[in-house]
N, C-alpha and C. Protein backbone atom coordinates (compact mmCIF):
# COMPACT_ATOMS: atom_id res chain seq x y z
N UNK A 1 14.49 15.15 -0.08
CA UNK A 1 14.40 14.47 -1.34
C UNK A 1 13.12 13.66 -1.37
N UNK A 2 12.74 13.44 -2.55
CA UNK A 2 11.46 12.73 -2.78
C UNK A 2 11.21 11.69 -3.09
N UNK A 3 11.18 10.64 -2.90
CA UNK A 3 11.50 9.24 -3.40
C UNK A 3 10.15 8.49 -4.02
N UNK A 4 9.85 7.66 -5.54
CA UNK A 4 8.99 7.62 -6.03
C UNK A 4 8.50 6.36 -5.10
N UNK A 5 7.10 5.59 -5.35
CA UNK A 5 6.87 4.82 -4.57
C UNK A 5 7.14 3.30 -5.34
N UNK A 6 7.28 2.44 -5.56
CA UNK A 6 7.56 1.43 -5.83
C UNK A 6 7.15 1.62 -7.56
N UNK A 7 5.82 1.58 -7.36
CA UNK A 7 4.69 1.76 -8.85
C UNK A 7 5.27 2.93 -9.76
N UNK A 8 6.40 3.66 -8.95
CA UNK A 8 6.54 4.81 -10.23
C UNK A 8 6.28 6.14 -9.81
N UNK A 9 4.98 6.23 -8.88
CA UNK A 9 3.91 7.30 -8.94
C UNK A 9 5.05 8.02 -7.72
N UNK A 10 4.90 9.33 -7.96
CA UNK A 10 5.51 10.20 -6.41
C UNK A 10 4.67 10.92 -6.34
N UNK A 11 4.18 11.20 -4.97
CA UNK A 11 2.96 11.84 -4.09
C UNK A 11 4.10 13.48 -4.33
N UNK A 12 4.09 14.13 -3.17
CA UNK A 12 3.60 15.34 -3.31
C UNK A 12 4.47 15.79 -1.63
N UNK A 13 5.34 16.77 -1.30
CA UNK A 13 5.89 17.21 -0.19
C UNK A 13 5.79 18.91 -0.55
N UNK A 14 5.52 19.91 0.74
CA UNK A 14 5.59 21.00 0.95
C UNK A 14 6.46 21.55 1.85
N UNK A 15 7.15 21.86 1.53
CA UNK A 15 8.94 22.63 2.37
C UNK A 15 8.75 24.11 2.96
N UNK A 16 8.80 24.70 3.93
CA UNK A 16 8.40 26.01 4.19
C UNK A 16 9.57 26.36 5.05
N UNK A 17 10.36 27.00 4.16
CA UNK A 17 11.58 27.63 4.65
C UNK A 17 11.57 29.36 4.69
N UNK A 18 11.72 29.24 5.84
CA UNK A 18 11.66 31.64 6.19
C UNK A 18 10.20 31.43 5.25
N UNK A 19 10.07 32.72 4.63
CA UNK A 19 8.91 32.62 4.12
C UNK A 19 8.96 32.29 2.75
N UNK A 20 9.71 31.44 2.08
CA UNK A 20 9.87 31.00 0.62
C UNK A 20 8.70 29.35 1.26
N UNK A 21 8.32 28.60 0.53
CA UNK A 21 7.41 27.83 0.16
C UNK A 21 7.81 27.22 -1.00
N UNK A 22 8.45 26.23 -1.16
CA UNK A 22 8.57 25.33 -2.19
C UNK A 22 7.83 24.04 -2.16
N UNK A 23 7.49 23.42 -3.05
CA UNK A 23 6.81 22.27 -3.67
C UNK A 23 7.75 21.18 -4.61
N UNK A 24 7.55 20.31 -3.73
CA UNK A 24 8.46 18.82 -4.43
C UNK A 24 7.64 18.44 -5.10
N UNK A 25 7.14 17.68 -6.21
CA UNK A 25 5.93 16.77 -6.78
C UNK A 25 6.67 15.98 -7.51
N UNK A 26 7.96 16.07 -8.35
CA UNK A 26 8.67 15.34 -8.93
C UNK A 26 9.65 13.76 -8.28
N UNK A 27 9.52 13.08 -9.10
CA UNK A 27 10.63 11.46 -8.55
C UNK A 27 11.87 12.32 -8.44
N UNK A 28 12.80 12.38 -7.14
CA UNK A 28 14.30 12.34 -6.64
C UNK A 28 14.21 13.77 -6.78
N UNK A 29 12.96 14.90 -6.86
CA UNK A 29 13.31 16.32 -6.57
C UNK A 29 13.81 16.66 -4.73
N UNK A 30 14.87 17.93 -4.79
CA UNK A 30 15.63 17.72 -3.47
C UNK A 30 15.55 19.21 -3.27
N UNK A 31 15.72 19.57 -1.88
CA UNK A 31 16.03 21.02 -1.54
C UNK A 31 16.67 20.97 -0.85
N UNK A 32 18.25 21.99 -0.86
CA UNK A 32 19.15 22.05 0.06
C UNK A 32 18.51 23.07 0.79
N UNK A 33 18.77 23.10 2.46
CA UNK A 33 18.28 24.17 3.19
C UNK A 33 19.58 24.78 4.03
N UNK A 34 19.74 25.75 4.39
CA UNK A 34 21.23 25.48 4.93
C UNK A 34 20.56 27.48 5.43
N UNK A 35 21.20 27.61 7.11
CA UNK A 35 20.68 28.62 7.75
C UNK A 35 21.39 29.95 7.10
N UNK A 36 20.19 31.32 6.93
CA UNK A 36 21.18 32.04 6.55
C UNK A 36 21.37 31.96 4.67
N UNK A 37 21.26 31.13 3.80
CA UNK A 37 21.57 30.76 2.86
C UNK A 37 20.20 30.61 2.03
N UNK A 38 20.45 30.94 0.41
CA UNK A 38 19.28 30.75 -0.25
C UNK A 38 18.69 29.78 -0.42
N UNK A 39 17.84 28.73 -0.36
CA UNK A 39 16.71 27.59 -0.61
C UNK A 39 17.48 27.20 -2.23
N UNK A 40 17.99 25.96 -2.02
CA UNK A 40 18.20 25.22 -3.33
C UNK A 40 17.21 24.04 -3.89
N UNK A 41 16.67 24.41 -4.79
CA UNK A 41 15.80 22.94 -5.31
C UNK A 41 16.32 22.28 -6.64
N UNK A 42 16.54 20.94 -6.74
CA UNK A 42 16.95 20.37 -7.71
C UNK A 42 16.18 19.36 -8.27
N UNK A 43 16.71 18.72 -9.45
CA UNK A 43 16.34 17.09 -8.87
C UNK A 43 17.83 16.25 -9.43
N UNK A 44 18.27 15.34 -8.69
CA UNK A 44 19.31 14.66 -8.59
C UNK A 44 18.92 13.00 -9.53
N UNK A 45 20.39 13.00 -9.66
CA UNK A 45 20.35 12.18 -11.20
C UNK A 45 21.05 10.42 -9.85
N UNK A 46 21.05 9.60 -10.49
CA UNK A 46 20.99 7.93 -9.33
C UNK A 46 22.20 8.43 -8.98
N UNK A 47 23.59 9.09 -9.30
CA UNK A 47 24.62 8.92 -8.80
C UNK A 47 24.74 9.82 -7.88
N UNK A 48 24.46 10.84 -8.03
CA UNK A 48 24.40 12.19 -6.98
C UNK A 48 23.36 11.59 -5.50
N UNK A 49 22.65 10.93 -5.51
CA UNK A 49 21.68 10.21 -5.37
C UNK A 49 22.14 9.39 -4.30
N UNK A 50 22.68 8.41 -5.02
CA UNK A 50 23.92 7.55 -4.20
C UNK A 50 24.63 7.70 -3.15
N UNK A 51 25.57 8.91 -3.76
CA UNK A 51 26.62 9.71 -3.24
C UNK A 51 25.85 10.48 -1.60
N UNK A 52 24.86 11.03 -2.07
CA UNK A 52 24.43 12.00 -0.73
C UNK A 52 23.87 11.39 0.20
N UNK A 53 22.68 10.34 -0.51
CA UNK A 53 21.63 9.58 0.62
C UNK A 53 22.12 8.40 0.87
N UNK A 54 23.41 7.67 0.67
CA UNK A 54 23.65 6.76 0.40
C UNK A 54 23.14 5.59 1.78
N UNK A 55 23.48 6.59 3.23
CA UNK A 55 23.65 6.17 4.13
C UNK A 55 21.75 5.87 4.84
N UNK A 56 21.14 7.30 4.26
CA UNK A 56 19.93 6.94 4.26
C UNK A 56 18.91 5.82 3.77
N UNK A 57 19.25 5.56 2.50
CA UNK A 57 18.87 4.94 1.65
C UNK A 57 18.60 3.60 2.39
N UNK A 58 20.23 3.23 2.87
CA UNK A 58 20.51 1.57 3.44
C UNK A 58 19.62 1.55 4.58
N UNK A 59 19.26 2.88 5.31
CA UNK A 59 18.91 2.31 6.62
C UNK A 59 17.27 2.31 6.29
N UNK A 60 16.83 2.14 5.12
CA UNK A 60 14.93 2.53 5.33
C UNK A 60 14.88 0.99 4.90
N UNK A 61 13.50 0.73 5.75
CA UNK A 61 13.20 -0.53 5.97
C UNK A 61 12.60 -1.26 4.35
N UNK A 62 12.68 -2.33 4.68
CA UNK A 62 12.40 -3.31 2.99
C UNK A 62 10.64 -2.86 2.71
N UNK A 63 10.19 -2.38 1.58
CA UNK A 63 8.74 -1.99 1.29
C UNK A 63 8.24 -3.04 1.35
N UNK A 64 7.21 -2.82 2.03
CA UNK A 64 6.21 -4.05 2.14
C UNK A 64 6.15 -4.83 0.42
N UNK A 65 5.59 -6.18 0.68
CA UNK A 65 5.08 -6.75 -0.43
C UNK A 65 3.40 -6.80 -0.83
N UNK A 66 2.83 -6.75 -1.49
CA UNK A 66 1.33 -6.83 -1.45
C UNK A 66 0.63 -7.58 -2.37
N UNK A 67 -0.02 -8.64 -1.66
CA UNK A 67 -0.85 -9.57 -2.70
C UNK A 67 -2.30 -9.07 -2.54
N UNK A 68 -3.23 -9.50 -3.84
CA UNK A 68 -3.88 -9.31 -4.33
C UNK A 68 -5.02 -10.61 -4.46
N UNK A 69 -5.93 -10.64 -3.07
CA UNK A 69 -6.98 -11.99 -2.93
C UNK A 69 -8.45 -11.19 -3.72
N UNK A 70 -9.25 -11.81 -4.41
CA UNK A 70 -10.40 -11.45 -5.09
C UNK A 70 -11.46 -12.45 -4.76
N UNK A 71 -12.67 -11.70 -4.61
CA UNK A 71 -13.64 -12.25 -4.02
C UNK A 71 -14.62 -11.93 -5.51
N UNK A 72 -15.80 -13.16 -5.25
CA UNK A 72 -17.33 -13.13 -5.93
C UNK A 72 -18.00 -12.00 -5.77
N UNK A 73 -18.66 -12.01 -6.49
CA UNK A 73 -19.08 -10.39 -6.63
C UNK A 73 -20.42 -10.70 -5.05
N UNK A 74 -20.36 -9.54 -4.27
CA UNK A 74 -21.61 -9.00 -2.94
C UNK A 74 -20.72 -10.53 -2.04
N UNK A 75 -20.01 -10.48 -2.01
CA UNK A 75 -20.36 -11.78 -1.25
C UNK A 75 -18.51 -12.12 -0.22
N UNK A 76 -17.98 -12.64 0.60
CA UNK A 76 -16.98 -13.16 0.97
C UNK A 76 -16.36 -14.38 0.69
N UNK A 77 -16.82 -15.14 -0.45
CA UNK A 77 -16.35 -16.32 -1.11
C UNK A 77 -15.38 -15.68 -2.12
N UNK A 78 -14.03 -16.44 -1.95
CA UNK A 78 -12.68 -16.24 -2.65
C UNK A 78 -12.92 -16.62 -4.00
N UNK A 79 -12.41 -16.25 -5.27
CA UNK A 79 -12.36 -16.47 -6.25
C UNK A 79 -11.48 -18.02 -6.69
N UNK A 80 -11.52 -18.67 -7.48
CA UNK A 80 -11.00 -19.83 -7.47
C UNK A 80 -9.18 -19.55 -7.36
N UNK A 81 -9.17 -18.30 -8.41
CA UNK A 81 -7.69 -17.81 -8.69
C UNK A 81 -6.90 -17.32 -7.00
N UNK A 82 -7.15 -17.65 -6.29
CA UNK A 82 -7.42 -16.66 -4.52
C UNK A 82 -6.36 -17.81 -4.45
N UNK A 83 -7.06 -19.07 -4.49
CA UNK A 83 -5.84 -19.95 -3.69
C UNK A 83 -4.06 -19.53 -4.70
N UNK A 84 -3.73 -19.47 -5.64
CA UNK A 84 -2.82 -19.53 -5.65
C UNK A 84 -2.12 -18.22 -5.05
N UNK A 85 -2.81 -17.42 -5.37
CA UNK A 85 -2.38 -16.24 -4.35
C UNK A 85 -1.97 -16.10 -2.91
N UNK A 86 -2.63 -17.06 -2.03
CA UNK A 86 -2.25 -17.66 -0.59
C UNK A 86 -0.60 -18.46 -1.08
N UNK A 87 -0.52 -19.18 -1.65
CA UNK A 87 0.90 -20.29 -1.76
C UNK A 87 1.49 -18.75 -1.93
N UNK A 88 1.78 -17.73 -2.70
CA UNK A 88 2.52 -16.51 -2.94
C UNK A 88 2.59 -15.60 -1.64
N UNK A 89 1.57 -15.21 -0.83
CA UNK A 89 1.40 -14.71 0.66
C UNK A 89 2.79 -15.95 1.53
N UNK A 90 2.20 -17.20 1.52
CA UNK A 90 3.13 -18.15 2.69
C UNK A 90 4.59 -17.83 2.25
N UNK A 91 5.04 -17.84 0.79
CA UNK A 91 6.27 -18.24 0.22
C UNK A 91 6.49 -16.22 0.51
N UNK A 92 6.04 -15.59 0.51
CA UNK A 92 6.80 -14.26 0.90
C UNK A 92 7.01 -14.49 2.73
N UNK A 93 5.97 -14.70 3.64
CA UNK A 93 6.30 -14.89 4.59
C UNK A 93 7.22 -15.82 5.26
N UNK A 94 7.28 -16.88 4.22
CA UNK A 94 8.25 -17.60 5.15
C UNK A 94 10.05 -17.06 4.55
N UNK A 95 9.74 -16.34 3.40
CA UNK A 95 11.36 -15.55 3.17
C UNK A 95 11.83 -14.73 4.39
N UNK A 96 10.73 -13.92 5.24
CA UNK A 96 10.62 -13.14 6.40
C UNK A 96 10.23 -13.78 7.12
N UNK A 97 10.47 -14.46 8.13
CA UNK A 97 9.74 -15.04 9.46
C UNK A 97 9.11 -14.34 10.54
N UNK A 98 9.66 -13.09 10.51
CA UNK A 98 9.10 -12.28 11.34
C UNK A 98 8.47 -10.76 11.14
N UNK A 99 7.66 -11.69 9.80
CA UNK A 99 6.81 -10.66 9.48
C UNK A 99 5.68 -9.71 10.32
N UNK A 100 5.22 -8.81 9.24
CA UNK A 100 3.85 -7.83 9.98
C UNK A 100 3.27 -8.21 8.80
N UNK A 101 1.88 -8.58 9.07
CA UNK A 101 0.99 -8.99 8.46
C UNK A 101 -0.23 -7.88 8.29
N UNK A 102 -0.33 -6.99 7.32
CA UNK A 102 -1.87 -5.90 7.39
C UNK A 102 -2.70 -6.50 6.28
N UNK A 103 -3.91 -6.04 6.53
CA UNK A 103 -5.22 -6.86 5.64
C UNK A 103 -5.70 -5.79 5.57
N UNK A 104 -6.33 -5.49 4.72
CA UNK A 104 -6.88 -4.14 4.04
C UNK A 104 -8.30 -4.92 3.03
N UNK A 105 -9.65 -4.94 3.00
CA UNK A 105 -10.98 -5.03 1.98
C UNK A 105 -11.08 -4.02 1.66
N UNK A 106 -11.44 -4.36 0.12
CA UNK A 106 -12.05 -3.45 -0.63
C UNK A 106 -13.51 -3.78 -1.08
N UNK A 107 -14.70 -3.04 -1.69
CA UNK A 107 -15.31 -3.93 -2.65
C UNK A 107 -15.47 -2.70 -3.86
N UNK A 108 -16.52 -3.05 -4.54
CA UNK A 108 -16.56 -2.92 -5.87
C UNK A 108 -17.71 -1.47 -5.41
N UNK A 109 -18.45 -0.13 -6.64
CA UNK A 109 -19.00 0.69 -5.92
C UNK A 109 -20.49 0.17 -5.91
N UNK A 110 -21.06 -1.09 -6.17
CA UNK A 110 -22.51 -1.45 -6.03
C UNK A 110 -23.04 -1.57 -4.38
N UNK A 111 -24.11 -0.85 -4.36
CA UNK A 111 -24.70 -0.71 -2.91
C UNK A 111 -23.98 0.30 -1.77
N UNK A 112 -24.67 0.28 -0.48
CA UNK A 112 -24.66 1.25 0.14
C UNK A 112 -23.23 1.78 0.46
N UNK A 113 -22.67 2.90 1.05
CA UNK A 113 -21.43 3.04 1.82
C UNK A 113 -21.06 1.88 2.80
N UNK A 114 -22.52 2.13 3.86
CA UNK A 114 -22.83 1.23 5.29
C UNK A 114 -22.32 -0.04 4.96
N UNK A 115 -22.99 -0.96 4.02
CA UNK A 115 -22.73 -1.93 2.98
C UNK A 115 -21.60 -2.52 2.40
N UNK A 116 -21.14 -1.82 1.78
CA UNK A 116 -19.79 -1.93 1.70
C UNK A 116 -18.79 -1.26 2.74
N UNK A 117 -18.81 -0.76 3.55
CA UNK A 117 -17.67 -0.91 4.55
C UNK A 117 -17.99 -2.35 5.50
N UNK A 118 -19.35 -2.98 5.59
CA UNK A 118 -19.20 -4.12 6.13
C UNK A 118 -18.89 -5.29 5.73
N UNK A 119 -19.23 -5.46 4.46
CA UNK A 119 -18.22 -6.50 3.05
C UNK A 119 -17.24 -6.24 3.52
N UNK A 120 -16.59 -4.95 3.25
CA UNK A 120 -15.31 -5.06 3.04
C UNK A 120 -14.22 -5.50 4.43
N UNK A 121 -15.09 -5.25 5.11
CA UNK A 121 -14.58 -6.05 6.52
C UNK A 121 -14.47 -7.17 6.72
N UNK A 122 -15.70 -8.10 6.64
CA UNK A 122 -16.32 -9.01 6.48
C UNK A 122 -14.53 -9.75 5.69
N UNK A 123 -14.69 -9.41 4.51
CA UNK A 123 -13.42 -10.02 3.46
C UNK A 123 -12.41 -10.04 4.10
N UNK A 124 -11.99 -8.89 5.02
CA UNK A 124 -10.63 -8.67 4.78
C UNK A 124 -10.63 -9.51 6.52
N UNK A 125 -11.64 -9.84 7.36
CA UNK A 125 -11.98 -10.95 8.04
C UNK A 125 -12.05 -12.44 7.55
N UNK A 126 -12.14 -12.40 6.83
CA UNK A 126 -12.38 -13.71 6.10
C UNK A 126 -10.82 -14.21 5.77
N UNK A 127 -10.31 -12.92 5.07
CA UNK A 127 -8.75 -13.85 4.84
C UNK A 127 -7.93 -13.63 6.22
N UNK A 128 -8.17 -13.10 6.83
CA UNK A 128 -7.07 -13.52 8.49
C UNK A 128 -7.61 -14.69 8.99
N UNK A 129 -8.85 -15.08 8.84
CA UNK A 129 -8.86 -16.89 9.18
C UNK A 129 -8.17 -17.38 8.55
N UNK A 130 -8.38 -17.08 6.97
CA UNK A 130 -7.77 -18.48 6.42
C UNK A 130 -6.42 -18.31 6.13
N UNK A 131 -5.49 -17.21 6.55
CA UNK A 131 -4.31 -17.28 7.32
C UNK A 131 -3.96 -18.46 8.62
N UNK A 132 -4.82 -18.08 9.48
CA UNK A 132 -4.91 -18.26 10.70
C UNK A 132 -4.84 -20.17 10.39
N UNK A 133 -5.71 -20.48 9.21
CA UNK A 133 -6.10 -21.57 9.51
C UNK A 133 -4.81 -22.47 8.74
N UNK A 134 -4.25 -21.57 8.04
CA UNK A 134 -2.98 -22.57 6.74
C UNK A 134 -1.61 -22.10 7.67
N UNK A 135 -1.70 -21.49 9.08
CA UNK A 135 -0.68 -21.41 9.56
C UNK A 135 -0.07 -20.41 10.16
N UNK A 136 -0.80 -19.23 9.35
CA UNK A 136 -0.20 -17.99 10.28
C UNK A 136 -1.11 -17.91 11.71
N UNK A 137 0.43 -17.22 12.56
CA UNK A 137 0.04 -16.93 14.27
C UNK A 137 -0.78 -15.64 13.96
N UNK A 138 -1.67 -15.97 15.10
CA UNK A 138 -2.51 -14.36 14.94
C UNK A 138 -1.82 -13.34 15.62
N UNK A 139 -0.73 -13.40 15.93
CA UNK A 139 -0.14 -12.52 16.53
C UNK A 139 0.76 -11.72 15.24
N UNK A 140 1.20 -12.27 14.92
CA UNK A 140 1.62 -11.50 13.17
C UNK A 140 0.98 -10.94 12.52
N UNK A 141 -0.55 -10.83 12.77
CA UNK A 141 -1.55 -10.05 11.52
C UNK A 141 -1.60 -8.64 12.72
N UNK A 142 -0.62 -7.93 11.87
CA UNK A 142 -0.65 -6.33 12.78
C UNK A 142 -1.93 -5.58 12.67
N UNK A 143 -2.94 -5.57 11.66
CA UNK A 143 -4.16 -4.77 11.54
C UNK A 143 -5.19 -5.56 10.20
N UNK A 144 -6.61 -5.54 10.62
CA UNK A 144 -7.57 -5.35 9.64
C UNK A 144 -8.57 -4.64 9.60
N UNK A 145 -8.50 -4.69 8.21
CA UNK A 145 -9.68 -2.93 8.29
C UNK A 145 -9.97 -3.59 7.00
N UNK A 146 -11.49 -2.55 7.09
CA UNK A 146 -12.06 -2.58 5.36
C UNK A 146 -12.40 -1.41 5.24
N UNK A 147 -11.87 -0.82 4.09
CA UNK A 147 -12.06 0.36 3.65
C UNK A 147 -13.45 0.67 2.04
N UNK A 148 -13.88 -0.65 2.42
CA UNK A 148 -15.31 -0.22 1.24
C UNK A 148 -14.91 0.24 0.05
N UNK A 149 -15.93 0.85 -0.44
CA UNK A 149 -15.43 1.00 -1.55
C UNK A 149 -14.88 3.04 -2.56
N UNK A 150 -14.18 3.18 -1.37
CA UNK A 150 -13.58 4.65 -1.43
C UNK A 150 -11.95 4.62 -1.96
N UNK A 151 -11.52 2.72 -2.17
CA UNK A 151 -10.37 3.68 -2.60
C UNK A 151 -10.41 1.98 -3.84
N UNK A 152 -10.77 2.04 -4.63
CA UNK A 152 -10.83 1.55 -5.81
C UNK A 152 -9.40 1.44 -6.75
N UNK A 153 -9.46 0.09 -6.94
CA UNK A 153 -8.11 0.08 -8.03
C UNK A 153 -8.57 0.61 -9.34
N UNK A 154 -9.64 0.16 -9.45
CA UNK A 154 -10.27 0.69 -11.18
C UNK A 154 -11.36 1.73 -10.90
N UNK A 155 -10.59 2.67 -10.72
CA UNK A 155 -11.60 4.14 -10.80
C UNK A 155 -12.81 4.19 -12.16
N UNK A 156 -14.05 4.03 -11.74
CA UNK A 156 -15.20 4.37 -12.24
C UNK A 156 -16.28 4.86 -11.59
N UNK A 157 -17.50 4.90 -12.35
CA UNK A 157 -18.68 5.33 -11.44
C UNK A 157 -19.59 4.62 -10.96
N UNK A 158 -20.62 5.31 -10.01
CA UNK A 158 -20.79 4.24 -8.89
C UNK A 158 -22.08 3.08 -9.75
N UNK A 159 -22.27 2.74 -8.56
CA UNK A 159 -22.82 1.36 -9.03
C UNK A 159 -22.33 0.26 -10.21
N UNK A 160 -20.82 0.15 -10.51
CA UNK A 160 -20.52 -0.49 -11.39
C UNK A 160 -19.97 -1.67 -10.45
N UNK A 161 -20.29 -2.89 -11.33
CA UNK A 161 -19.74 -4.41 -10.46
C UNK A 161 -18.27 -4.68 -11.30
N UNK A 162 -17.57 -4.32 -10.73
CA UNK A 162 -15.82 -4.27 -10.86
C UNK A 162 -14.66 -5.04 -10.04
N UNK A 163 -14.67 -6.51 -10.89
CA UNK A 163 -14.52 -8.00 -10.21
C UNK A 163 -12.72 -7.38 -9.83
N UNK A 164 -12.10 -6.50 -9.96
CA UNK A 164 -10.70 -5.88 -9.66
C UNK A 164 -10.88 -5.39 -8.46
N UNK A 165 -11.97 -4.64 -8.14
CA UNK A 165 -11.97 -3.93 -6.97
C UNK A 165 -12.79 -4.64 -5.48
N UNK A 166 -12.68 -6.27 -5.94
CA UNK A 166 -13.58 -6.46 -4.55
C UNK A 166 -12.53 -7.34 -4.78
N UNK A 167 -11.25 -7.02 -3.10
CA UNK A 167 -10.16 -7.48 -3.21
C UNK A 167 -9.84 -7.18 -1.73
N UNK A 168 -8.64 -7.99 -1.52
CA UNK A 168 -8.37 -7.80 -0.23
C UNK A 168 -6.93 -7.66 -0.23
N UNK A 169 -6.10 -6.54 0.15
CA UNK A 169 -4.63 -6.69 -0.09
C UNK A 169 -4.30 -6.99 1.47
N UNK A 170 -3.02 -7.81 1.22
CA UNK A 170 -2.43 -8.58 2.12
C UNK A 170 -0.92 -8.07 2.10
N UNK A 171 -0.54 -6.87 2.92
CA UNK A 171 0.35 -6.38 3.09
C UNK A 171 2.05 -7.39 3.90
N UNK A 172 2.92 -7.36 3.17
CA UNK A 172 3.82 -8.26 4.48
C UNK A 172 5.09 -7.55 4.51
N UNK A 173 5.64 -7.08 5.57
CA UNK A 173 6.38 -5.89 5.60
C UNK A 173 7.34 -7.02 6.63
């Protein structure tokens, strides 16, 4: 079964049973497989849903939460709007105490690749201090990376200065 992702959107699964080949792309599409027996594909309505995965369902872990820190344009200085976004990071972590903490930079597509994968490091460095410094153990921040500017919230073309996409998500799972 296929389960949509929080936002709505459902990615995409490939099933390769004997030599039939089916394709999931749909929210809650399912294939019964059963040996010997023809390949069933459906898609199941919340109660059927319920009923089958019920047991699955309970045991998958809580989806991460993800805030949204924004930086000045070329640069690692937080936007003024940044701090309230930290009080929203502490108040999810302290609901979880024993959180995993991931940091992920982005920036915007102005300047080099080289360039922006080191911004975007740089940022997503910048907010594990000031974690570090309002309280979180560094032992809770499970990973940081900057991923530059290849995976953009506001898809456009390059060289555009796009104050959405020079951001740092702050994963807390």
């Amino acid at each position: 079964m296929l389960l949509p992702k929080p936002d709505g959107q459902t990615g995409a699964v490939v099933v390769q049973h004997g030599t039939r080949t089916l394709l999931l792309d749909q929210p809650f599409a399912a294939i019964r497989l059963r040996a010997g027996h023809a390949v069933k594909s459906r898609r199941l309505d919340a109660k059927t849903l319920q009923q089958t995965f019920s047991g699955a369902l309970a045991a998958l872990p809580p989806r991460p939460n993800t805030f949204l820190v924004h930086f000045e344009d070329a640069s690692d200085v937080l936007t003024a709007a940044s701090d309230a976004e930290f009080t929203r990071i502490f108040a999810e972590i302290a609901l979880h105490p024993g959180s995993e903490i991931l940091i992920t930079g982005h920036t915007d597509s102005v300047g080099s690749i080289h360039y922006n994968d080191q911004l975007s490091l740089q940022r997503a460095q910048r907010v594990r201090m000031e974690l570090i410094r309002r309280g979180i153990q560094p032992e809770q921040i499970e990973s940081v990376a900057g991923r530059g500017k290849r995976e953009p919230l506001v898809p456009h073309g390059p060289g555009v200065s796009e104050p959405k996409n020079r951001r740092v998500e702050v994963s807390v799972r």
